[in-house]
N, C-alpha and C. Protein backbone atom coordinates (compact mmCIF):
# COMPACT_ATOMS: atom_id res chain seq x y z
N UNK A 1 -30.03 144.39 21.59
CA UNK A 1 -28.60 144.45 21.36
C UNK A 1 -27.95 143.28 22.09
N UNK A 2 -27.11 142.61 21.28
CA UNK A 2 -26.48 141.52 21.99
C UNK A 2 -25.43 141.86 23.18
N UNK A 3 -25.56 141.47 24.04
CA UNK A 3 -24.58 142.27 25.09
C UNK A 3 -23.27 141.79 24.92
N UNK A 4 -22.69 140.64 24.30
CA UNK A 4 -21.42 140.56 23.83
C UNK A 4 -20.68 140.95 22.60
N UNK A 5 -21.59 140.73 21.76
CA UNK A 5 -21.09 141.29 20.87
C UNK A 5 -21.11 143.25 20.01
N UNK A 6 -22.13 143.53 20.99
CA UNK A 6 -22.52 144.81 21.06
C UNK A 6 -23.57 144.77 19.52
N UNK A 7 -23.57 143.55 19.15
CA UNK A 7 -24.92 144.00 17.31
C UNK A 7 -25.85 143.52 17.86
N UNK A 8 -27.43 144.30 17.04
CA UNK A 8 -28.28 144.30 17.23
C UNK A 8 -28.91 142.74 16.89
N UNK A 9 -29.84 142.01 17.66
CA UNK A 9 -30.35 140.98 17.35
C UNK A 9 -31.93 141.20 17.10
N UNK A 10 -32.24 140.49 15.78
CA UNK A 10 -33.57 140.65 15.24
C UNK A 10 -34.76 139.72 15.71
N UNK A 11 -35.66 139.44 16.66
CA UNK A 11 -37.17 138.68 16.81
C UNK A 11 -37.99 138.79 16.43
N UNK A 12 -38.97 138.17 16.92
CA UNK A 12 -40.17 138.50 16.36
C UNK A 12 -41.41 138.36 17.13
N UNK A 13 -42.43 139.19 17.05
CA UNK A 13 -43.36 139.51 17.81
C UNK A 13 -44.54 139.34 17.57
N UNK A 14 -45.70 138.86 18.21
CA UNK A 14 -46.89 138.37 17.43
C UNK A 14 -47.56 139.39 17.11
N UNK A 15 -48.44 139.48 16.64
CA UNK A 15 -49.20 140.97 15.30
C UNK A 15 -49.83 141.35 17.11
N UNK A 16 -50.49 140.50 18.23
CA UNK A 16 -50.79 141.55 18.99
C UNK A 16 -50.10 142.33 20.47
N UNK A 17 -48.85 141.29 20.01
CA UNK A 17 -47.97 142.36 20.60
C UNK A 17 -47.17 143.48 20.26
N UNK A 18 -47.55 143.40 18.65
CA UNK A 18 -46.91 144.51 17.90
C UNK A 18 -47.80 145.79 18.09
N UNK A 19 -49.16 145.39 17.57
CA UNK A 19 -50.08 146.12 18.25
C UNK A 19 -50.17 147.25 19.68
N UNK A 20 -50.14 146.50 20.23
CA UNK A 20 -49.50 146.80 22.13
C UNK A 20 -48.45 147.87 22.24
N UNK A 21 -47.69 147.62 21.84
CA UNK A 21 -46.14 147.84 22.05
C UNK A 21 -46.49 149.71 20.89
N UNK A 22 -47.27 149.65 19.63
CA UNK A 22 -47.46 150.60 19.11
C UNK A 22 -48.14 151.19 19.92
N UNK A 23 -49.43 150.98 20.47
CA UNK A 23 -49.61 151.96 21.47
C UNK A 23 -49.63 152.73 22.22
N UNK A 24 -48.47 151.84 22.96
CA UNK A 24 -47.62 152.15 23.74
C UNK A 24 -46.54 153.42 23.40
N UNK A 25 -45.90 153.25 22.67
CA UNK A 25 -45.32 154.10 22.27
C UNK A 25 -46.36 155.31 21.82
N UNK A 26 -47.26 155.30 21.47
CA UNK A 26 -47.91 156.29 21.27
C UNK A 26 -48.36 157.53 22.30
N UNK A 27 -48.89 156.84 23.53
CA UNK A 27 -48.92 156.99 24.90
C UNK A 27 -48.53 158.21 25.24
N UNK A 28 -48.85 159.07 26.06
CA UNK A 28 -48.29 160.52 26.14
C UNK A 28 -47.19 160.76 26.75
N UNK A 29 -47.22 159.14 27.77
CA UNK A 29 -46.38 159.19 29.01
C UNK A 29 -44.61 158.89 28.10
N UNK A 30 -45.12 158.48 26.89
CA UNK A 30 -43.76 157.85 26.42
C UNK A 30 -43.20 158.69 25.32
N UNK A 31 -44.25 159.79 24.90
CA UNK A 31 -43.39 160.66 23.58
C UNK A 31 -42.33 161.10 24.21
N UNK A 32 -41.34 161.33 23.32
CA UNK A 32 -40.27 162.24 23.99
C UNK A 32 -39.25 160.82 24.28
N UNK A 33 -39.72 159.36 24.88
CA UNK A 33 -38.56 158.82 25.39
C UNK A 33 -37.85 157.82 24.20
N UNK A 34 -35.87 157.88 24.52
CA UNK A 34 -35.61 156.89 24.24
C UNK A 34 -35.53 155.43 24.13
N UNK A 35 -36.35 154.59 25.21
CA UNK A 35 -36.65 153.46 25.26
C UNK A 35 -37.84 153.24 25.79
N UNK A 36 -37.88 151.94 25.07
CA UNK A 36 -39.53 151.23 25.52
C UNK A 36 -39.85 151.47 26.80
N UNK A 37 -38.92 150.78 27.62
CA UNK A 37 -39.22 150.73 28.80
C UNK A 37 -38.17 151.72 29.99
N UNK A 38 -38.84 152.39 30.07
CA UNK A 38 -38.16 153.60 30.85
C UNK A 38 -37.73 153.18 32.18
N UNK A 39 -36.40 153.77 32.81
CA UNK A 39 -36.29 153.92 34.03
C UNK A 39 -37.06 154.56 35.22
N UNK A 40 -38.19 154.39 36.03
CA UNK A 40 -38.62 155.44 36.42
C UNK A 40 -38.06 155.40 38.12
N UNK A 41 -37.12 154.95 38.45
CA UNK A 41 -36.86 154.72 39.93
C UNK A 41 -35.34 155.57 40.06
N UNK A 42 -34.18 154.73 38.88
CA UNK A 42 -33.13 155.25 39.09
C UNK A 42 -32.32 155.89 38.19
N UNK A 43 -31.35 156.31 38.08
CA UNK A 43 -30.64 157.39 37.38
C UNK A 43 -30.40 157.22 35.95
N UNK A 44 -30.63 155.30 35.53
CA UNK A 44 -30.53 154.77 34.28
C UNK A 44 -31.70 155.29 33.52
N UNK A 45 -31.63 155.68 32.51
CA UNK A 45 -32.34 155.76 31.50
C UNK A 45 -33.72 154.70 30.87
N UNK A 46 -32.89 153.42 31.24
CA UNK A 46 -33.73 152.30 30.86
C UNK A 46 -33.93 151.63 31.97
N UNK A 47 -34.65 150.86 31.67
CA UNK A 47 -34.78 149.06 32.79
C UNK A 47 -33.87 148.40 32.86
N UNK A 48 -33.36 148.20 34.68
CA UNK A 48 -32.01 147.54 34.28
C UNK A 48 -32.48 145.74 34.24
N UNK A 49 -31.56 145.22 34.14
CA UNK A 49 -31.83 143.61 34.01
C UNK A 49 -32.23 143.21 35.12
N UNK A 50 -31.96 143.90 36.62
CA UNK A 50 -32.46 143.07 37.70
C UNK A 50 -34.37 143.67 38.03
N UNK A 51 -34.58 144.80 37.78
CA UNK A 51 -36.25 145.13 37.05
C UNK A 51 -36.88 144.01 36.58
N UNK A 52 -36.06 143.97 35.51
CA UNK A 52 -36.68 143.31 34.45
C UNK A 52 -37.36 141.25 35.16
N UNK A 53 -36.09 141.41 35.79
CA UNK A 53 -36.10 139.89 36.38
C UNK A 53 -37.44 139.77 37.66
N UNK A 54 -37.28 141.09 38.41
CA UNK A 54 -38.27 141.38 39.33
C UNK A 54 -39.47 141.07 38.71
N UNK A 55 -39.94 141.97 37.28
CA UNK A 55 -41.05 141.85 37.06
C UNK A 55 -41.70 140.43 36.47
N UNK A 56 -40.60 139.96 35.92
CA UNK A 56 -40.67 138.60 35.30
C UNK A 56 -41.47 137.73 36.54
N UNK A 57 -40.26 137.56 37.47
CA UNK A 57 -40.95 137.11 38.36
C UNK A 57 -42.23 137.50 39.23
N UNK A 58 -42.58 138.62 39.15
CA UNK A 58 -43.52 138.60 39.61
C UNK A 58 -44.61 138.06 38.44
N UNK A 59 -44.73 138.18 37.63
CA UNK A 59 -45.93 137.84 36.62
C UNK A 59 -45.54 136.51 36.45
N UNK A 60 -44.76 135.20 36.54
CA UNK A 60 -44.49 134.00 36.61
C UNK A 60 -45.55 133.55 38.22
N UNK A 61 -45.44 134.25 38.77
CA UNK A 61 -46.19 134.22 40.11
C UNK A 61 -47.77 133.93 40.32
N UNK A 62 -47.87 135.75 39.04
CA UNK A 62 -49.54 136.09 39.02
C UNK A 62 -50.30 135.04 38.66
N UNK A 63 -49.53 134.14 37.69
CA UNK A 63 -50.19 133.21 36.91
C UNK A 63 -49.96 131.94 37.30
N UNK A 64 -49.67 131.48 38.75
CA UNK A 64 -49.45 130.05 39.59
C UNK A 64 -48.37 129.67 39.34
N UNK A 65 -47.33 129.99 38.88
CA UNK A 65 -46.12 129.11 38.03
C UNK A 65 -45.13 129.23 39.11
N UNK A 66 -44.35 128.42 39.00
CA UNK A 66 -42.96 128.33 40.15
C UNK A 66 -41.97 128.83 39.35
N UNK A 67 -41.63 130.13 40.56
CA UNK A 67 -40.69 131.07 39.33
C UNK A 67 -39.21 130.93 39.47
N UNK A 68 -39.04 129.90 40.44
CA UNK A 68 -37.16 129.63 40.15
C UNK A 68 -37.47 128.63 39.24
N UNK A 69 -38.59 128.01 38.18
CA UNK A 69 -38.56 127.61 36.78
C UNK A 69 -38.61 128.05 35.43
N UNK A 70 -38.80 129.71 35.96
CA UNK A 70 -38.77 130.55 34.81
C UNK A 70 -37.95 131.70 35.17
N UNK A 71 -37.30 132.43 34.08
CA UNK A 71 -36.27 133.15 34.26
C UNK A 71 -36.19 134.06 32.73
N UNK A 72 -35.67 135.39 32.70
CA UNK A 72 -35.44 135.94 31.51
C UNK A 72 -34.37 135.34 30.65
N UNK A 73 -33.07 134.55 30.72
CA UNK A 73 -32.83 133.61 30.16
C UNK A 73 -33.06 132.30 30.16
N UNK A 74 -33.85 131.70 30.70
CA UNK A 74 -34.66 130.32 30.40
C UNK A 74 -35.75 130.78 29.11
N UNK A 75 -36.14 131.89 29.15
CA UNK A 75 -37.21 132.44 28.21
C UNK A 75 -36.34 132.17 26.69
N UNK A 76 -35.37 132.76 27.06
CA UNK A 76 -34.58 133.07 25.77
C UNK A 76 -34.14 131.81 24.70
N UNK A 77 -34.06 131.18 25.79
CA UNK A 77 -32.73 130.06 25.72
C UNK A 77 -34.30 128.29 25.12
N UNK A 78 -35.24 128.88 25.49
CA UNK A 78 -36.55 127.57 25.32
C UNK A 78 -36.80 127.88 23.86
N UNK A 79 -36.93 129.28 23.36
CA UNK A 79 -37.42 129.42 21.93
C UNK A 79 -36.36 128.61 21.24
N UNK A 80 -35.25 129.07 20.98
CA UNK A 80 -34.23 128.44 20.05
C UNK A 80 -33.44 127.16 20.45
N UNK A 81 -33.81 126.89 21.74
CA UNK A 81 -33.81 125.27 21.61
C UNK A 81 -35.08 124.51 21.20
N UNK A 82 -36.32 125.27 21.24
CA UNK A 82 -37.04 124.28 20.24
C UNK A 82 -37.07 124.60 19.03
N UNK A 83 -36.96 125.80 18.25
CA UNK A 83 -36.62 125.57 17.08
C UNK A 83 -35.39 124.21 16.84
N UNK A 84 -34.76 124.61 17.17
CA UNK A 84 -33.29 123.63 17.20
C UNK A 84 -33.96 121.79 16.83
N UNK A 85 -34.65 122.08 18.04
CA UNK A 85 -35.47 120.63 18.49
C UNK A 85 -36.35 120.13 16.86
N UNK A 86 -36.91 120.98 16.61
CA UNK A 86 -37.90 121.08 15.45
C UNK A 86 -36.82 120.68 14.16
N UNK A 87 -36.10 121.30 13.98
CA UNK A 87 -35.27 121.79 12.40
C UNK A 87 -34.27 121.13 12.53
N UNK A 88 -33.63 121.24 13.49
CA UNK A 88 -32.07 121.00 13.26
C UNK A 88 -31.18 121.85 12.72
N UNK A 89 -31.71 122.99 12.27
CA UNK A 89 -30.68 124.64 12.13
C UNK A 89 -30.80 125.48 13.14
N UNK A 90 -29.32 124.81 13.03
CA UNK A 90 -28.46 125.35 14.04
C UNK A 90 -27.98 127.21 13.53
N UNK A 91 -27.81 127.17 12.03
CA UNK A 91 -27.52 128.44 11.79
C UNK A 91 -28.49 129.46 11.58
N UNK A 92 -30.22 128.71 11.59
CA UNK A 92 -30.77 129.84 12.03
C UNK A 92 -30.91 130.09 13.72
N UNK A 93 -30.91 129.33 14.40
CA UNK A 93 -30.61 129.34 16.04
C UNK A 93 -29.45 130.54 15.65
N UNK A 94 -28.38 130.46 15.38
CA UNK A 94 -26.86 131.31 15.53
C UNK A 94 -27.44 132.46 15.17
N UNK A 95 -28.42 132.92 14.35
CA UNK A 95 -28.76 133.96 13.80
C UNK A 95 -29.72 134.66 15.18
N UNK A 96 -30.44 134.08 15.27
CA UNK A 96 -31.95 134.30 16.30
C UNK A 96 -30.77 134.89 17.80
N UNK A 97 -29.87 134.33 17.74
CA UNK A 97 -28.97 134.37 18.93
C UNK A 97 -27.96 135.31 18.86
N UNK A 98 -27.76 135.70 17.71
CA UNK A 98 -27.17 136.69 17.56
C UNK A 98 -25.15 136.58 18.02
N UNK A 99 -25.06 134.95 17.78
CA UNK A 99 -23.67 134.65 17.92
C UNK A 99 -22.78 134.85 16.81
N UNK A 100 -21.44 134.99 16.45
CA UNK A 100 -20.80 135.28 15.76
C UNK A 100 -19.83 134.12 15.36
N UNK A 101 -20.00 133.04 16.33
CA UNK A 101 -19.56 131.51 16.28
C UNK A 101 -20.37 130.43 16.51
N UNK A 102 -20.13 129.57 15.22
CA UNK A 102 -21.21 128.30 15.79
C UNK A 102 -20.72 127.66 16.70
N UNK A 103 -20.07 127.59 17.21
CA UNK A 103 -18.96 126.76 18.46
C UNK A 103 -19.99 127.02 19.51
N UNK A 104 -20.24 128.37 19.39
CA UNK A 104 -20.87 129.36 21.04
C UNK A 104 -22.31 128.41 20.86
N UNK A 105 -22.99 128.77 19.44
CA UNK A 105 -24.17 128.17 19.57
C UNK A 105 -24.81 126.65 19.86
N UNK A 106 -23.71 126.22 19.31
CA UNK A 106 -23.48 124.41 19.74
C UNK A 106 -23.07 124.41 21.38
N UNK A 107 -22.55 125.29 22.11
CA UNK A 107 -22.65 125.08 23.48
C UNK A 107 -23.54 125.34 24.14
N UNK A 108 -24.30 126.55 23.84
CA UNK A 108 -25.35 127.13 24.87
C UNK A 108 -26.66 125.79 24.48
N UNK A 109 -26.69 125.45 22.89
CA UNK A 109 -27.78 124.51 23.25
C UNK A 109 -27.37 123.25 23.59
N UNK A 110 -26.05 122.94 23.89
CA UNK A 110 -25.85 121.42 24.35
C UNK A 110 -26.04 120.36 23.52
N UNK A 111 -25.60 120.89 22.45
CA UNK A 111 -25.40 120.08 21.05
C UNK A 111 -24.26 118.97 21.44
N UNK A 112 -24.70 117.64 21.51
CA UNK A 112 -23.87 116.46 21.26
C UNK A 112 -23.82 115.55 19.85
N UNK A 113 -23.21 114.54 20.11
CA UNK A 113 -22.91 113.48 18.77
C UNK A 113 -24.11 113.02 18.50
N UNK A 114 -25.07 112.60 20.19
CA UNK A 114 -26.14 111.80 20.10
C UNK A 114 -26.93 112.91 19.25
N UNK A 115 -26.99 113.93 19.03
CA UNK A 115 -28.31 114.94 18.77
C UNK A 115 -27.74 114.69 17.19
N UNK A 116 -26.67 114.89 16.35
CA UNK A 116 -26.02 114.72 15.31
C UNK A 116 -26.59 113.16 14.93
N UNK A 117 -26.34 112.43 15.33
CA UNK A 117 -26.67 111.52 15.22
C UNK A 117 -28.42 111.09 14.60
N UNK A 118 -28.97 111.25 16.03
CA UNK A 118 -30.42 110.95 15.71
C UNK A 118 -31.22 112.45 14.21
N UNK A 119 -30.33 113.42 14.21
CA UNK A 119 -31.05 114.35 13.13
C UNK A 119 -30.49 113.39 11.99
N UNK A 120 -29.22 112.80 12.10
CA UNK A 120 -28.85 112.05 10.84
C UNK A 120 -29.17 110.65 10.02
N UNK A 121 -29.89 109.88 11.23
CA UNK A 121 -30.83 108.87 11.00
C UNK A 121 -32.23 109.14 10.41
N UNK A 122 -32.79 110.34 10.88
CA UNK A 122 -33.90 111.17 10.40
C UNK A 122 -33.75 111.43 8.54
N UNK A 123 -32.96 111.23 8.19
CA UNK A 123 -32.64 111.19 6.88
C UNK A 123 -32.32 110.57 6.05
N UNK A 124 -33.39 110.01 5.16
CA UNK A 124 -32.86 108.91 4.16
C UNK A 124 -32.61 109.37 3.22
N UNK A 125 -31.35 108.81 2.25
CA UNK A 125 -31.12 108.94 1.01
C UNK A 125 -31.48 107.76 0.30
């Protein structure tokens, strides 16, 4: 769910994390719950965002990486700037992002003239 705009945003998941994640849910520990990832410490229902960041970081860790270089929005924010990087649609970025203005999406990826530019040289007629 997009947290500003309150609509749901659609991704996508590789066949073996789809896999996983079915399992999971299958799990005994999880029939019965409303979300994937359960609260099991505090009064929330779910995982709150600073969890989530904990665990991030810790598994940025497990695996040697320097984790004030990775972050749950650096995660977010690397996919659809390389699509971006790749394509140059911007309106499937707006989609993936779940913005309701291309304005928003041209800011968060730091869309300039120069980037307009060099996608527009990339093109001969």
């Amino acid at each position: 769910m997009q947290s500003k705009t309150r609509k749901p945003v659609r991704f996508e998941i590789t066949e073996t994390t789809r896999l996983t994640v079915e399992r999971w849910i299958k799990d005994l520990e999880m029939i019965g719950c409303e979300y994937l990832w359960p609260n099991r410490v505090h009064a929330s229902p779910h995982l709150l965002t600073r969890q989530y960041a904990r665990i991030m970081r810790d598994w940025v860790l497990s695996i040697g990486l320097e984790p004030s270089a990775y972050g749950t929005h650096s995660m977010r924010r690397t996919k659809v700037a390389q699509i971006y990087k790749k394509t140059g649609n911007l309106r499937a970025v707006q989609l993936l992002l779940g913005h309701t203005k291309m304005d928003s999406t041209v800011r968060y990826l730091g869309v300039d003239l120069d980037d307009a530019l060099s996608l527009s040289e990339g093109i001969d007629l």
